[in-house]
Protein backbone atom coordinates (compact mmCIF):
# COMPACT_ATOMS: atom_id res chain seq x y z
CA UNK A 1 -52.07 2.35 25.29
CA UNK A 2 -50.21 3.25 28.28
CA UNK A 3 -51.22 7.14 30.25
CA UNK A 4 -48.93 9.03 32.59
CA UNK A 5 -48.75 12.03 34.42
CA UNK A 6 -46.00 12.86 36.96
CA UNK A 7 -46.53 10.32 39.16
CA UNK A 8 -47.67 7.11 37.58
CA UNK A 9 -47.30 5.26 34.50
CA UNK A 10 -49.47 2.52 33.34
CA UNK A 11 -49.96 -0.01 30.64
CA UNK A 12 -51.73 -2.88 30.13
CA UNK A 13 -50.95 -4.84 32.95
CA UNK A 14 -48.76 -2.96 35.36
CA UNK A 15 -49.06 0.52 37.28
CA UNK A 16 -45.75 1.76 37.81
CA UNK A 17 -45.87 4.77 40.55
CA UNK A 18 -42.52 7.28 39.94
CA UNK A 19 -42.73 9.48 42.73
CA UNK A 20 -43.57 8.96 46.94
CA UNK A 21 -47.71 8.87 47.35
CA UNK A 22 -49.21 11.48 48.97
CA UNK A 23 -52.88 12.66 50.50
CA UNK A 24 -53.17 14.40 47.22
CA UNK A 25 -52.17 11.37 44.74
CA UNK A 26 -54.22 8.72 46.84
CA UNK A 27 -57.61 8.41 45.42
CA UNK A 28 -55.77 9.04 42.19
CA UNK A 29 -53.36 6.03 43.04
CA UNK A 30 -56.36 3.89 43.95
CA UNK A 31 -58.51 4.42 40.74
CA UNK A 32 -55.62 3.58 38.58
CA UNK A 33 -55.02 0.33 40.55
CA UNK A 34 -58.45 -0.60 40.17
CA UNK A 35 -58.70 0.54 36.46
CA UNK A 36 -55.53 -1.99 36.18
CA UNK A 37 -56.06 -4.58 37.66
CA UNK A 38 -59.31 -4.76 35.84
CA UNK A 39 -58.33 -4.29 32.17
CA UNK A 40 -55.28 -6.62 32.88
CA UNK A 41 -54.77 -9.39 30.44
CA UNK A 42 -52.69 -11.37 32.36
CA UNK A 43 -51.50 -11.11 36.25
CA UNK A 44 -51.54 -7.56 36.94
CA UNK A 45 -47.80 -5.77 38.44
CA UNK A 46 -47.20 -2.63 40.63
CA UNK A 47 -44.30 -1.59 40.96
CA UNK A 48 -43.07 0.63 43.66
CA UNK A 49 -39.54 0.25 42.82
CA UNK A 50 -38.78 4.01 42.42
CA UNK A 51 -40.28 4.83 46.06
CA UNK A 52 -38.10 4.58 49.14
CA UNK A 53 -40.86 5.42 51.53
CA UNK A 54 -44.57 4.55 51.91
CA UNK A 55 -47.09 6.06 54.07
CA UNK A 56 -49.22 4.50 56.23
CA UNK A 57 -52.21 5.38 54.02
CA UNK A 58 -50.19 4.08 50.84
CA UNK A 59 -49.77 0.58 52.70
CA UNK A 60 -53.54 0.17 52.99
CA UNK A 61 -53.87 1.12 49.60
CA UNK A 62 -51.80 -1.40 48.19
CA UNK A 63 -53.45 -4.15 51.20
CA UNK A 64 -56.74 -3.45 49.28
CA UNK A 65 -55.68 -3.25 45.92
CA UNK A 66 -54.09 -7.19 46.57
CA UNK A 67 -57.52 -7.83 47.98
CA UNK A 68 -59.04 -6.62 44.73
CA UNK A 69 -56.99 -8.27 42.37
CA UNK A 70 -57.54 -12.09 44.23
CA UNK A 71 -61.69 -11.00 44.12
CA UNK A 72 -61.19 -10.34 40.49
CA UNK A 73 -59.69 -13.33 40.19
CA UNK A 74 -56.34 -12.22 39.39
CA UNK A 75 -52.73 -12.62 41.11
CA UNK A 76 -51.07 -9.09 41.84
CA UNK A 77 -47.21 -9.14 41.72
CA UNK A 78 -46.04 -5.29 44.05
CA UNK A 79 -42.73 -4.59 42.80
CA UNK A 80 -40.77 -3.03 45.13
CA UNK A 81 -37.00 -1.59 46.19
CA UNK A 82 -34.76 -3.45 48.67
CA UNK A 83 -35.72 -0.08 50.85
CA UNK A 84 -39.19 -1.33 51.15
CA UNK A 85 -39.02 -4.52 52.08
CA UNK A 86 -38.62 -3.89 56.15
CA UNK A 87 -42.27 -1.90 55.84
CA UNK A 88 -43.98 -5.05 54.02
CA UNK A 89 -41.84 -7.17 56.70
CA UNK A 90 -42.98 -5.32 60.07
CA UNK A 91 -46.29 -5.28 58.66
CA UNK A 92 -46.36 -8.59 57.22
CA UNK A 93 -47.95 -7.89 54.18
CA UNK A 94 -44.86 -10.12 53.00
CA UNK A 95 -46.63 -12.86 53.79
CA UNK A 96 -50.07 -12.61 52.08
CA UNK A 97 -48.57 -10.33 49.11
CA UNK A 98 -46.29 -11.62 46.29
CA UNK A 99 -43.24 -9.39 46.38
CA UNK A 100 -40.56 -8.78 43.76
CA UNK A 101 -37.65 -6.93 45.30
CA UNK A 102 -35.26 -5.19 43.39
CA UNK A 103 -31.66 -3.67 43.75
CA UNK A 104 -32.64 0.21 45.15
CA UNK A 105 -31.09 2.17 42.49
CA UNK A 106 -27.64 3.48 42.82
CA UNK A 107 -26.75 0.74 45.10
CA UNK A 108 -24.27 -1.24 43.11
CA UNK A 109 -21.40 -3.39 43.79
CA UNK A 110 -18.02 -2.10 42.84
């Protein structure tokens, strides 16, 4: 059954993170990767898709959480906006982390 509180939602096999991680959210946002990406029942996804900004601490975060997953034996997919991408690129966690980019939101053609 999935929880939530006012950041983060998560179900079975997916952590979905609804506002911009903070010092105060970050051992939160670490257990429920963890808690996650263990329980998953298939390849585990978090999605950062309604963030436009992540902190250097949050970056780490998600570094170990990958680093988790493949020691669990598991593939981690990070969901995240087109605003993102340029902070996986510069840090090239592009390259080591399987991205899904989506469309920021508000940002259609027309």
């Amino acid at each position: 059954m999935a929880q939530s509180d006012q950041n983060f939602v998560d179900g079975p096999n997916y952590l979905r993170v609804l506002r911009e991680l903070d010092w105060n959210h970050s051992k939160t946002f670490e257990e429920r990767c963890r808690a996650v990406i263990e329980q998953a029942t298939g390849d585990p996804v978090l999605d950062l898709s309604s963030l436009a900004y992540l902190s250097s601490p949050a970056i780490k975060q998600v570094a170990r959480a990958h680093i988790f997953a493949e020691e669990k034996g598991r593939h981690l997919t990070v969901r995240i906006s087109e605003s993102l991408l340029k902070i996986f690129e510069v840090t090239r966690l592009d390259k080591v982390i399987a991205l899904e980019v989506v469309r920021d939101q508000g940002k259609g053609k027309g």
